[in-house]
C-alpha atoms as a PDB file:
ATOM      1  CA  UNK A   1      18.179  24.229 104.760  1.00  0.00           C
ATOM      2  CA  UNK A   2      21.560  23.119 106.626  1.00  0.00           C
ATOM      3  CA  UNK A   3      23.024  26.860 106.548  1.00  0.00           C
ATOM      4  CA  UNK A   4      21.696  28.723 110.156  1.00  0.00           C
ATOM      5  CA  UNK A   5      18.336  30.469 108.551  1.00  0.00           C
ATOM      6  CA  UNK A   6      19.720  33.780 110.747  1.00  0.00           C
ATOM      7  CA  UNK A   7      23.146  34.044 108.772  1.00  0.00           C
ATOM      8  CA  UNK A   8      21.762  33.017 105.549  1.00  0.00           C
ATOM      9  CA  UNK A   9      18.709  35.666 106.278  1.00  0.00           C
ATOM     10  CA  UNK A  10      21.527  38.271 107.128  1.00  0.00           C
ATOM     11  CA  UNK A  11      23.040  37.206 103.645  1.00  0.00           C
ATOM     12  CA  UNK A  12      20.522  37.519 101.550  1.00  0.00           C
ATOM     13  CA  UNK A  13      19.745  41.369 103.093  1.00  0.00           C
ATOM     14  CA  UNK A  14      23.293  42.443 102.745  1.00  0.00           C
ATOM     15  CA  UNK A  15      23.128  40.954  98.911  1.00  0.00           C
ATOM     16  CA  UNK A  16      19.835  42.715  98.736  1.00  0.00           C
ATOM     17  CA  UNK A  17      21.757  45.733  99.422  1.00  0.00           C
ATOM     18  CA  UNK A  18      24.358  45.260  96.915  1.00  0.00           C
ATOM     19  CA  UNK A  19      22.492  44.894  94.250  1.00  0.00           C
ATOM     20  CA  UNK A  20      20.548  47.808  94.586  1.00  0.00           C
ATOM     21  CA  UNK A  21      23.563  49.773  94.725  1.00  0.00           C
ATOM     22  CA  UNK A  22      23.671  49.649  90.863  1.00  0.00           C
ATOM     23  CA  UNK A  23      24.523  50.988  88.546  1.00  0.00           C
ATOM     24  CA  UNK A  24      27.709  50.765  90.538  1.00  0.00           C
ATOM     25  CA  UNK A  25      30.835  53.158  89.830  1.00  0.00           C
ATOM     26  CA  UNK A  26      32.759  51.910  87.955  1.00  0.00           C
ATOM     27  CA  UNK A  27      36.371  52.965  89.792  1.00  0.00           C
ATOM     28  CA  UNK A  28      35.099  51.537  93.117  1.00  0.00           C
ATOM     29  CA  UNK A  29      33.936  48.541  91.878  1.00  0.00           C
ATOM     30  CA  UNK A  30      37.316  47.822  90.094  1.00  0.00           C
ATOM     31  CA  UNK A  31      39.175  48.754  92.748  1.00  0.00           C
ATOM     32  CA  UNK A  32      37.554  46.473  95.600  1.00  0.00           C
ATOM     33  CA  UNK A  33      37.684  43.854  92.956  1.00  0.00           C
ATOM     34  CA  UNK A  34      41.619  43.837  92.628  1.00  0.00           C
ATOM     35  CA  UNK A  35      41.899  44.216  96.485  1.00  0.00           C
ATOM     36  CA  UNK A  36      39.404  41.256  96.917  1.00  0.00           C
ATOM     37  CA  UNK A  37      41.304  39.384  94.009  1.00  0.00           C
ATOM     38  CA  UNK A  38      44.742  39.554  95.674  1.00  0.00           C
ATOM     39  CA  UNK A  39      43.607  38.448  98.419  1.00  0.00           C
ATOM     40  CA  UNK A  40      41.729  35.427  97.637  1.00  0.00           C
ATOM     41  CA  UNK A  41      45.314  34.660  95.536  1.00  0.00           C
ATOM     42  CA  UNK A  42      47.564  34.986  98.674  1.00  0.00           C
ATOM     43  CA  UNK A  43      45.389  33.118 100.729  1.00  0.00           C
ATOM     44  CA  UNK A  44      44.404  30.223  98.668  1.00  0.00           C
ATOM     45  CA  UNK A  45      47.726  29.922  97.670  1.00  0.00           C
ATOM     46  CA  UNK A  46      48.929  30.530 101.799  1.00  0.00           C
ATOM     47  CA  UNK A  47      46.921  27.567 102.936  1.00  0.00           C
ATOM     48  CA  UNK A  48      48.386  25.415 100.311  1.00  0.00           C
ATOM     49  CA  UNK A  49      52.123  26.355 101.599  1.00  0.00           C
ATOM     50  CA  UNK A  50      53.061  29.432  99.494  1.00  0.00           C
ATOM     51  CA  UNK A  51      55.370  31.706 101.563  1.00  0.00           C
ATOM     52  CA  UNK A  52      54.573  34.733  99.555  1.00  0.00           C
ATOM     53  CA  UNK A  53      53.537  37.499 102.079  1.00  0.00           C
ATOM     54  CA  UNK A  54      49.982  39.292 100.964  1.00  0.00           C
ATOM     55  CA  UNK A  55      52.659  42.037  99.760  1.00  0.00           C
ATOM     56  CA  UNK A  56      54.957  40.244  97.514  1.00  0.00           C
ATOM     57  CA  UNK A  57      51.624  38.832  96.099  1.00  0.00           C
ATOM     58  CA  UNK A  58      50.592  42.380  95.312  1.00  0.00           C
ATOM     59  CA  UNK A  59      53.843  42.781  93.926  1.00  0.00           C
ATOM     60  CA  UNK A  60      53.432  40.493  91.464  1.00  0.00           C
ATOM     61  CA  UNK A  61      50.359  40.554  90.237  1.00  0.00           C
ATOM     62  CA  UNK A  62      50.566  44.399  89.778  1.00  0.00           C
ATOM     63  CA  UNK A  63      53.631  45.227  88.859  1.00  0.00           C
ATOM     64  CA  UNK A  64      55.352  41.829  87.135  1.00  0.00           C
ATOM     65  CA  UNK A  65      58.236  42.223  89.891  1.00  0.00           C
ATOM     66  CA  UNK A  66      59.937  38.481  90.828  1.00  0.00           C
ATOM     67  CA  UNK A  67      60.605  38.273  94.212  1.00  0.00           C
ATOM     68  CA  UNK A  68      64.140  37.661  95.233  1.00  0.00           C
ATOM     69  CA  UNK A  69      64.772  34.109  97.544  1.00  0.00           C
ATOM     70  CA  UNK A  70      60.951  32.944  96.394  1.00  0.00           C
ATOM     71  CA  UNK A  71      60.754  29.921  94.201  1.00  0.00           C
ATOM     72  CA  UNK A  72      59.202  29.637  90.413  1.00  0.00           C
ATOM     73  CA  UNK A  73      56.929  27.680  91.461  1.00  0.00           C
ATOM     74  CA  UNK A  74      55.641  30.360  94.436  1.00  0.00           C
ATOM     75  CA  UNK A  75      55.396  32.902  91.613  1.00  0.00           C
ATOM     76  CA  UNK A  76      53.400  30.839  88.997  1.00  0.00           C
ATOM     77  CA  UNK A  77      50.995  29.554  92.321  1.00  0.00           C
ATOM     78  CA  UNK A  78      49.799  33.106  92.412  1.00  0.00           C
ATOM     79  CA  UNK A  79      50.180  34.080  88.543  1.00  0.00           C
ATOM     80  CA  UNK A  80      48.045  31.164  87.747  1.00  0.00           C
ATOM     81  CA  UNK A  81      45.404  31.525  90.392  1.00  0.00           C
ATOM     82  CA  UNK A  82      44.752  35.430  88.834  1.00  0.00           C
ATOM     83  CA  UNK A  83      44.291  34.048  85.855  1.00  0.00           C
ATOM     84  CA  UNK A  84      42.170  31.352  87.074  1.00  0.00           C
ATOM     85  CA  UNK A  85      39.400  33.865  88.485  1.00  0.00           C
ATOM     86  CA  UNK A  86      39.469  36.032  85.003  1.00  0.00           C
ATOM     87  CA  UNK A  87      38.611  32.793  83.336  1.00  0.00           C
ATOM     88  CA  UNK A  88      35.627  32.266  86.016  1.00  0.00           C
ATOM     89  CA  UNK A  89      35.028  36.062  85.306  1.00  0.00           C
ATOM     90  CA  UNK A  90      34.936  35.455  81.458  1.00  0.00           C
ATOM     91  CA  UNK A  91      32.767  32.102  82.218  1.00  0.00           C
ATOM     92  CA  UNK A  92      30.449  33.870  84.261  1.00  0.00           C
ATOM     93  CA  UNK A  93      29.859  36.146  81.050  1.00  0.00           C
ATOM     94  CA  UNK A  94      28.545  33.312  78.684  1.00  0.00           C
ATOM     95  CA  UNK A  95      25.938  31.868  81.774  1.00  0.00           C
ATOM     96  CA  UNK A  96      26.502  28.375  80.267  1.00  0.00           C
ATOM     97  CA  UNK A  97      26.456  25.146  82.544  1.00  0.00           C
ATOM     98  CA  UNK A  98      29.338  24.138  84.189  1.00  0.00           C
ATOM     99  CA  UNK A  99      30.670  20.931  82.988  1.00  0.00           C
ATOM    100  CA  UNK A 100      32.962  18.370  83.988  1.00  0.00           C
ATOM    101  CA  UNK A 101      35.580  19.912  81.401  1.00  0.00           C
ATOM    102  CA  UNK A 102      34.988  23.344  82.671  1.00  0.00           C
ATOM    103  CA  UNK A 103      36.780  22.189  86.220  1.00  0.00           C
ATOM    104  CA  UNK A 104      39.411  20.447  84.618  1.00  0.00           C
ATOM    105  CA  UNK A 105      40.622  23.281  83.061  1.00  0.00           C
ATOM    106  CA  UNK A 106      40.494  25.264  85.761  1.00  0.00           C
ATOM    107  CA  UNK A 107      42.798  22.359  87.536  1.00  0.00           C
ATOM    108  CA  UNK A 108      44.729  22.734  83.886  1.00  0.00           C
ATOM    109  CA  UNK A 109      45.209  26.516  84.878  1.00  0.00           C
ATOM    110  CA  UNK A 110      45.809  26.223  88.476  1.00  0.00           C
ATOM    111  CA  UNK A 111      49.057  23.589  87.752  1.00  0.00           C
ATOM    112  CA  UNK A 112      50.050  25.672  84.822  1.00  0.00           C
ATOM    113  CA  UNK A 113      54.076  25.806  84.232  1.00  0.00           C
ATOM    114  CA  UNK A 114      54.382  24.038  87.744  1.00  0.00           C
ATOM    115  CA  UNK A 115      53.318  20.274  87.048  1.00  0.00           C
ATOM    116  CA  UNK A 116      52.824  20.501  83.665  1.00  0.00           C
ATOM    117  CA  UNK A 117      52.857  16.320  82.767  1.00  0.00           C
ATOM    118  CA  UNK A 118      49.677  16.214  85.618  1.00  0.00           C
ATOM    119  CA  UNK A 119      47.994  19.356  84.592  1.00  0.00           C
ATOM    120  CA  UNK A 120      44.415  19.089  83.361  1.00  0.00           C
ATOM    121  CA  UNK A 121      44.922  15.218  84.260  1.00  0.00           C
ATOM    122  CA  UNK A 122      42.586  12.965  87.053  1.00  0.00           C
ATOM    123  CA  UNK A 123      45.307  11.070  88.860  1.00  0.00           C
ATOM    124  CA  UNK A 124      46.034   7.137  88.467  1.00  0.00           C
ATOM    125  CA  UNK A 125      46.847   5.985  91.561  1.00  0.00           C
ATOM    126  CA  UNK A 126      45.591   6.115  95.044  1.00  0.00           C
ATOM    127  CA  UNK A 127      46.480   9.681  97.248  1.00  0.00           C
ATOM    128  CA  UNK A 128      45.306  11.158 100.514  1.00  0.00           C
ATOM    129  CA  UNK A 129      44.710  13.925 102.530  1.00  0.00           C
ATOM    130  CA  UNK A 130      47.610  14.670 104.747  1.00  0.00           C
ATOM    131  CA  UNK A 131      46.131  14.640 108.148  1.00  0.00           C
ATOM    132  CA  UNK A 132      42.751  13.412 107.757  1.00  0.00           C
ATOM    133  CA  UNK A 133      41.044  10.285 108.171  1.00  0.00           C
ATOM    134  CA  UNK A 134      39.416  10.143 104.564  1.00  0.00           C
ATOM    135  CA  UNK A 135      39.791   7.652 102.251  1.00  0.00           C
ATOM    136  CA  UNK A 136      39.772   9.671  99.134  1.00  0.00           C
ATOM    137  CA  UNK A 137      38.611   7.826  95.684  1.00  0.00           C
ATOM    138  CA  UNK A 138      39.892   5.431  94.234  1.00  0.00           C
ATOM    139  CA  UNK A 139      41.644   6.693  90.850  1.00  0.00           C
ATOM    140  CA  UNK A 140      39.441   4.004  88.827  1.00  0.00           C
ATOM    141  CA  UNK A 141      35.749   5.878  90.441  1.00  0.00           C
ATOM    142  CA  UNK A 142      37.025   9.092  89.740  1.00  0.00           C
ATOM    143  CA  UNK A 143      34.946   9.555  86.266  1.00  0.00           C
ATOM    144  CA  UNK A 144      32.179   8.212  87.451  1.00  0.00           C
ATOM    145  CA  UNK A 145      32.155  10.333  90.869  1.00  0.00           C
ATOM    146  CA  UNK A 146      33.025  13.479  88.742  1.00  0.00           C
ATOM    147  CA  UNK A 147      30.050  12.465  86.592  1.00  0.00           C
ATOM    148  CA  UNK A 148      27.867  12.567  89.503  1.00  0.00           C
ATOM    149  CA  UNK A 149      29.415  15.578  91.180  1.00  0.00           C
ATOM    150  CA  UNK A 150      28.145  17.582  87.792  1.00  0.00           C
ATOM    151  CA  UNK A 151      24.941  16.144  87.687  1.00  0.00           C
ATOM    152  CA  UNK A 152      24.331  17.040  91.818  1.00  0.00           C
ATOM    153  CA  UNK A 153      25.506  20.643  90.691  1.00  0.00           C
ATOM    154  CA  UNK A 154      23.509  21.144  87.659  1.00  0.00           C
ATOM    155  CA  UNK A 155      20.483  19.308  88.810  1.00  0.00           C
ATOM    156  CA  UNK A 156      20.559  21.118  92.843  1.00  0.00           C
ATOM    157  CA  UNK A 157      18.110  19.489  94.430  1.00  0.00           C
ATOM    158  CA  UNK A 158      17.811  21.200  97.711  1.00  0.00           C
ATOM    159  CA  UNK A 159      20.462  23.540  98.395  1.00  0.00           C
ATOM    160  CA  UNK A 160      20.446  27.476  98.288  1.00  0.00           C
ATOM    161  CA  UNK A 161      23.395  28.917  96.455  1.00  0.00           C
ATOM    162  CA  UNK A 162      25.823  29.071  99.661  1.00  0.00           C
ATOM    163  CA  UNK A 163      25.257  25.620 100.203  1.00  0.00           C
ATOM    164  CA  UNK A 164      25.666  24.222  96.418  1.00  0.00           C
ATOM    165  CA  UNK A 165      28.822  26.021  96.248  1.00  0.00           C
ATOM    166  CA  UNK A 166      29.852  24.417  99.896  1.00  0.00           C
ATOM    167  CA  UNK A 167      29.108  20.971  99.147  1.00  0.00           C
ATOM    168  CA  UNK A 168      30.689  21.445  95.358  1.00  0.00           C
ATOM    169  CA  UNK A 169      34.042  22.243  97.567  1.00  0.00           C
ATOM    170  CA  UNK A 170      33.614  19.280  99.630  1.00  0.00           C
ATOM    171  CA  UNK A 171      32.693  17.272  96.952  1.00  0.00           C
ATOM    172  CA  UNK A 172      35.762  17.926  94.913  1.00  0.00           C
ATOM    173  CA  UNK A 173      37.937  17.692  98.271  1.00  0.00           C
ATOM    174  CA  UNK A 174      36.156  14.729  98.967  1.00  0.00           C
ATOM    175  CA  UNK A 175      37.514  13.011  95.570  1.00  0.00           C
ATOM    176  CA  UNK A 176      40.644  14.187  95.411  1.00  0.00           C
ATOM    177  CA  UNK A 177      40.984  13.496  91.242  1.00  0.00           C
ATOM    178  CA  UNK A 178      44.287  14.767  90.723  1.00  0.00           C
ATOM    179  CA  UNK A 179      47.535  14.983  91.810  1.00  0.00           C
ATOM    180  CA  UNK A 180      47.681  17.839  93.077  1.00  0.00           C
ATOM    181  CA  UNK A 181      46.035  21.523  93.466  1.00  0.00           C
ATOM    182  CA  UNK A 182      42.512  19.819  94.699  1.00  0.00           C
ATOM    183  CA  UNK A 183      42.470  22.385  97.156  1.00  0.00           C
ATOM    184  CA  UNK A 184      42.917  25.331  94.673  1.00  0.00           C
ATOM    185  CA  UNK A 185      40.513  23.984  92.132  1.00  0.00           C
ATOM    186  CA  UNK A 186      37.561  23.336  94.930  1.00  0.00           C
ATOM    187  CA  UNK A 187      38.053  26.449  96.351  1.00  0.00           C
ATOM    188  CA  UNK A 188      37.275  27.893  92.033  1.00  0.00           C
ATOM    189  CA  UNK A 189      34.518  25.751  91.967  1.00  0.00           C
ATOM    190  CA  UNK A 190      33.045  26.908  94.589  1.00  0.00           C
ATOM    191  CA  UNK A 191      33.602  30.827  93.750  1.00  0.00           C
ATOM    192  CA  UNK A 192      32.548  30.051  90.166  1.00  0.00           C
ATOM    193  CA  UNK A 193      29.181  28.612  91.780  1.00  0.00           C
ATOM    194  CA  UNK A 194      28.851  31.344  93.979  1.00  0.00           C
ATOM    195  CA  UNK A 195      29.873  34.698  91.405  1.00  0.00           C
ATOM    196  CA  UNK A 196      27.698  33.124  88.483  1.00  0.00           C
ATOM    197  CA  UNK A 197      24.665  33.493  91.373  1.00  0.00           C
ATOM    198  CA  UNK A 198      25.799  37.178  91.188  1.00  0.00           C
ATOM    199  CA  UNK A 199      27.768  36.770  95.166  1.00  0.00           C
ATOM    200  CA  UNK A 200      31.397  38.381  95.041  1.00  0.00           C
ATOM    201  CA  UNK A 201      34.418  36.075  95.442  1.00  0.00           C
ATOM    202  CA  UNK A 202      34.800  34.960  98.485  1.00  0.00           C
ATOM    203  CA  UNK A 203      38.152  34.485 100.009  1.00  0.00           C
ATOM    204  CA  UNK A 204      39.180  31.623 103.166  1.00  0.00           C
ATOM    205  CA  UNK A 205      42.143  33.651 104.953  1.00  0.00           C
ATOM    206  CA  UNK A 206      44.602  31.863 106.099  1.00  0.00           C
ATOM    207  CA  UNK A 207      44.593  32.503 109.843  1.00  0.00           C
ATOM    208  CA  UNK A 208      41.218  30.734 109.850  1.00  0.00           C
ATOM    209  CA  UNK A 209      43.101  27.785 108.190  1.00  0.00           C
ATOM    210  CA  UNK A 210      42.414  25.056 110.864  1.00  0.00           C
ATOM    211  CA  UNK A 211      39.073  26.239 111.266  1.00  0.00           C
ATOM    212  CA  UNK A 212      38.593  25.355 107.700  1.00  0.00           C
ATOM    213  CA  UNK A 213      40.080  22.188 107.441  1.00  0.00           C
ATOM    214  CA  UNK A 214      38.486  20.803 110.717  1.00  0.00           C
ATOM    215  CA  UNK A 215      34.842  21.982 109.606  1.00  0.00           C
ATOM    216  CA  UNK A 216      35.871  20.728 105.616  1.00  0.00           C
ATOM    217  CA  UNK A 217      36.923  17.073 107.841  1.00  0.00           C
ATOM    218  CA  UNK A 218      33.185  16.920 109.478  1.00  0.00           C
ATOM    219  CA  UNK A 219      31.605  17.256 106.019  1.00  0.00           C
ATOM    220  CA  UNK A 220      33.333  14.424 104.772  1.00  0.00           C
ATOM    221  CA  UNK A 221      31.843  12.569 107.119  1.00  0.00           C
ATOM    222  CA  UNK A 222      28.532  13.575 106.898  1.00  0.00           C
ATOM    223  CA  UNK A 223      28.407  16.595 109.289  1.00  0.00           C
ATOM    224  CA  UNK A 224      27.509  19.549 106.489  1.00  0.00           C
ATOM    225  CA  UNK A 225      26.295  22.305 108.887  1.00  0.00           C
ATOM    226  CA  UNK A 226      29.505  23.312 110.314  1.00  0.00           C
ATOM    227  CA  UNK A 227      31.488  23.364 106.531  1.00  0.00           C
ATOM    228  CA  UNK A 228      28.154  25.287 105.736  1.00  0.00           C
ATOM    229  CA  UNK A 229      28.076  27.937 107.961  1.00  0.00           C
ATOM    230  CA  UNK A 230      32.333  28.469 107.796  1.00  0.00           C
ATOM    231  CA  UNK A 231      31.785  29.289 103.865  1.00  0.00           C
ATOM    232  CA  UNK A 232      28.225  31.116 104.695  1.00  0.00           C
ATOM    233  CA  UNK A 233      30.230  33.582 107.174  1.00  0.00           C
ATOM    234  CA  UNK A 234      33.094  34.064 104.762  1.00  0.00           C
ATOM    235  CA  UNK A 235      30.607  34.683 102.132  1.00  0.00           C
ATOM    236  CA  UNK A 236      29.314  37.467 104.528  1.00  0.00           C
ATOM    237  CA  UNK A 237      32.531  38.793 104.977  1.00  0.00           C
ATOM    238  CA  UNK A 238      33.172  39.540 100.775  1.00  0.00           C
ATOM    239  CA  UNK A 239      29.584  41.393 101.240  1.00  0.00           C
ATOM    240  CA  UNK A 240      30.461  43.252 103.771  1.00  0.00           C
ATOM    241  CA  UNK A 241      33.795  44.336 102.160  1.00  0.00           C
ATOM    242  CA  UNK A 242      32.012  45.096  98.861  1.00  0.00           C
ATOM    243  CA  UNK A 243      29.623  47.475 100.751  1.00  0.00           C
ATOM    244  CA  UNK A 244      32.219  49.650 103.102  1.00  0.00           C
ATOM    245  CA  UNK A 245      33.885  50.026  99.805  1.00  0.00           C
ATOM    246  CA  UNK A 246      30.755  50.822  97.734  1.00  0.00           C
ATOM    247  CA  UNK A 247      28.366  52.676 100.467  1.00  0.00           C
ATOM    248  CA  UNK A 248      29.505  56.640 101.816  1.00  0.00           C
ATOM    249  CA  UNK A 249      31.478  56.344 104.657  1.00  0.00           C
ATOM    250  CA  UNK A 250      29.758  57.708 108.006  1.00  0.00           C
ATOM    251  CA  UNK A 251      30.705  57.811 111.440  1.00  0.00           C
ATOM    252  CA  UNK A 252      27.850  55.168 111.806  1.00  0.00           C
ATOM    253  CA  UNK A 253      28.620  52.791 109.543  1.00  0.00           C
ATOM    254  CA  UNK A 254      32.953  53.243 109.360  1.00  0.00           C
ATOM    255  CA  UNK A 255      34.378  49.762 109.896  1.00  0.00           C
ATOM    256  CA  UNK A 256      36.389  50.217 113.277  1.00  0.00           C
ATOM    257  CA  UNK A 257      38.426  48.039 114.875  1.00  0.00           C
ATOM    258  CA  UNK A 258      36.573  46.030 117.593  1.00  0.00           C
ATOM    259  CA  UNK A 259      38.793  46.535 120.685  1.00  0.00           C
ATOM    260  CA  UNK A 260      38.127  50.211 120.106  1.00  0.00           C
ATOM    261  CA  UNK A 261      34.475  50.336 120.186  1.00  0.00           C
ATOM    262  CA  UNK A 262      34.016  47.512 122.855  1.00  0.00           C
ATOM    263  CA  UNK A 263      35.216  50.321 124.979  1.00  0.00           C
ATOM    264  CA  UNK A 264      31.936  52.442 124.570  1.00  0.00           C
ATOM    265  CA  UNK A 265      29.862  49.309 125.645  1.00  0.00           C
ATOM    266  CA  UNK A 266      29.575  47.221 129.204  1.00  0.00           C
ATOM    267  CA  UNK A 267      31.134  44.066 127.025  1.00  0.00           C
ATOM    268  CA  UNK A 268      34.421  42.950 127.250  1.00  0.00           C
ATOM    269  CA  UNK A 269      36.258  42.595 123.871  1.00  0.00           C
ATOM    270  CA  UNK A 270      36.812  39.059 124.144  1.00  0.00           C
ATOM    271  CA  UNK A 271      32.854  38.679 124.541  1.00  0.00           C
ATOM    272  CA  UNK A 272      32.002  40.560 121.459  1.00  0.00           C
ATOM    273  CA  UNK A 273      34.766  38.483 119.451  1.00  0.00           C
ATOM    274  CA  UNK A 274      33.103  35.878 120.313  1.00  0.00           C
ATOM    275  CA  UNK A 275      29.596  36.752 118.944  1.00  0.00           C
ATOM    276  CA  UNK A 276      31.653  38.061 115.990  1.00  0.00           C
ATOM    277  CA  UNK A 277      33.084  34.344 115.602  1.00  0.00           C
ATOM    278  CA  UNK A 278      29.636  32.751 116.335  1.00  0.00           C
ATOM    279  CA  UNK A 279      28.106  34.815 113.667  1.00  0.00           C
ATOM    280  CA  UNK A 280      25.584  36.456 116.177  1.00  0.00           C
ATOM    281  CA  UNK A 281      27.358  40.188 115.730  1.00  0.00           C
ATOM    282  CA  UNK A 282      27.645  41.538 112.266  1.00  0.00           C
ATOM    283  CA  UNK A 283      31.293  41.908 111.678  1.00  0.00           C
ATOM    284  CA  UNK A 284      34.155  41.675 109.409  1.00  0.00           C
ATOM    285  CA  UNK A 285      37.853  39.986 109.259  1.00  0.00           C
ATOM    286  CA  UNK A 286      40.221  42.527 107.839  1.00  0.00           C
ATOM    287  CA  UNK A 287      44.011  41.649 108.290  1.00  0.00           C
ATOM    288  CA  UNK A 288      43.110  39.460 110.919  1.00  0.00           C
ATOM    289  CA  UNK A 289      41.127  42.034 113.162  1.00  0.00           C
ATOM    290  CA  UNK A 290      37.628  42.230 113.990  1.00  0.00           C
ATOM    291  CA  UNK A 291      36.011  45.560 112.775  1.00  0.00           C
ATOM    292  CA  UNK A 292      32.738  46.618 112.962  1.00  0.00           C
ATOM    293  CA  UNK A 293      30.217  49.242 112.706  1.00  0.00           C
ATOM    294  CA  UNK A 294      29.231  51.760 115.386  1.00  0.00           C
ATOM    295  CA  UNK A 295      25.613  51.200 114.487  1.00  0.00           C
ATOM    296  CA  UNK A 296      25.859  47.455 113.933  1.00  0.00           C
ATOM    297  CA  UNK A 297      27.532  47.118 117.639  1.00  0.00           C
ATOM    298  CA  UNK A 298      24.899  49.073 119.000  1.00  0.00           C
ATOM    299  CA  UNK A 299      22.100  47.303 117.295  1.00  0.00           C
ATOM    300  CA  UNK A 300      23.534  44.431 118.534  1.00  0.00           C
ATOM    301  CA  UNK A 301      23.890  45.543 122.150  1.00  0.00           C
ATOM    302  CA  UNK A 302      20.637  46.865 122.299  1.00  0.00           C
ATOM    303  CA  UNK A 303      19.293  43.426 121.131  1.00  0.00           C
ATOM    304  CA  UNK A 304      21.151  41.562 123.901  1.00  0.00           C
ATOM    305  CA  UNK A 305      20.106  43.928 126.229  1.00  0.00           C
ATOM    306  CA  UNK A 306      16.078  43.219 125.248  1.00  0.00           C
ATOM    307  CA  UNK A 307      17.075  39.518 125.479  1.00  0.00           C
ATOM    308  CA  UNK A 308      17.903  40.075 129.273  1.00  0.00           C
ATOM    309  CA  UNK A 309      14.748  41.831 129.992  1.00  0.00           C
END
């Protein structure tokens, strides 16, 4: 295993816990779903250049408004990408193998109304990755590495769900078959791998965008653990987001901001942020903000404190 065995451990408890939530109601669920859902769209759509704020996104895909001063093209981006996860969603439904036709459309989707000549279409000459080192593939390997890419994703020999859906992403990154919206479509992929293995979507926010792309860079080059563990701690995050939303709020397990409770500890904020980062201190990302439990913080504090016995 190339994930750290303590976050994937942590994982697997917290999906544990989900599932035997169920029968889950039916309001809440929908309701963290759209939340999650606009989300993932702003952000996947942020990284890729998309000024819409997470607002204007909501906007949007609720209510059909068009944003004045914001391109077609910015409004499609995040139409299409909706769309995109309801035809995962729908996918999901059947529990059929994914095949090399199934990612094309969701490329066909993705550059839907915006590119429509390269839609659904491998590209047909060379292209890179603007800032990396890569040497993506060349246009006339692209079958056969797309051929492969299905086989290493139907077959799985050796990886745990997290990871399959990880390397899928790099994969696919890695490739570079069309024109444009490789991004987009890997990070599909690798929800579609992850939701059909009953995880929630998971969503890379755009703050942690260089974190992303400098862990996604390493895996290119052979360096997997790092990629890994960045889509391991994000899937974390969507678990831990399904289950404030889905579990009774108490004062013990109320997602506070991590600057407030720091003060009823000896530990500087900045300390605990970092254990929060380094995936040591169970805690969650919302608008850019560390929250966390009362009873997770203390957990870990008491922990830390054994350690220094």
């Amino acid at each position: 295993m190339i994930i750290d065995n303590e976050l994937y451990e942590i994982i697997l408890k917290k999906k544990k816990k989900l599932v035997s939530l169920r029968p889950l109601n039916k309001e809440q669920l929908k309701l963290i779903r759209d939340q999650i859902e606009i989300e993932y769209v702003y952000n996947s759509t942020a990284i890729e250049g998309n000024t819409l704020s997470l607002n204007e996104t909501r906007l949007i895909l609720e209510e059909g408004i068009t944003i004045s001063g914001k391109s077609l093209r910015e409004h499609l981006d995040v139409v299409n990408q909706k769309e995109a996860i309801s035809w995962i969603e729908d996918f999901i439904k059947n529990k059929a193998k994914i095949k090399e036709v199934d990612i094309i459309e969701l490329h066909r989707l993705t550059l839907k109304g915006i590119s429509n000549y390269w839609t659904g279409k491998y590209k047909t000459s060379q292209n890179r990755i603007l800032g990396s080192k890569l040497k993506t593939t060349p246009p006339y390997k692209v079958h056969s590495e797309m051929d492969k890419l299905i086989y290493e994703i139907s077959e799985n020999k050796g990886f745990n769900a997290i990871e399959l859906a990880a390397y899928a992403h790099h994969e696919l990154v890695r490739i570079h078959p069309f024109v444009d919206g490789n991004g987009r479509t890997a990070r599909l992929l690798m929800n579609l791998i992850l939701m059909r293995e009953g995880y929630p979507p998971v969503v890379i926010i755009k703050k942690e965008r260089k974190k992303y792309f400098d862990t996604l860079e390493k895996a290119h080059f052979g360096n997997f653990k790092d990629f890994f563990n960045f889509i391991g701690r994000a899937v974390e995050r969507s678990l831990n987001l399904y289950l404030n939303a889905l579990t009774p709020t108490t004062k013990e397990n109320e997602l506070i901001p991590l600057k407030e409770l720091a003060k009823e500890t000896k530990y500087s904020q900045e300390y605990l942020s970092l254990r929060a980062r380094q995936g040591k201190l169970n805690a969650t990302k919302i608008n850019g903000i560390w929250h966390v439990a009362r009873k997770d913080l203390k957990d870990y504090v008491k922990y830390i404190g054994n350690m220094n016995i």
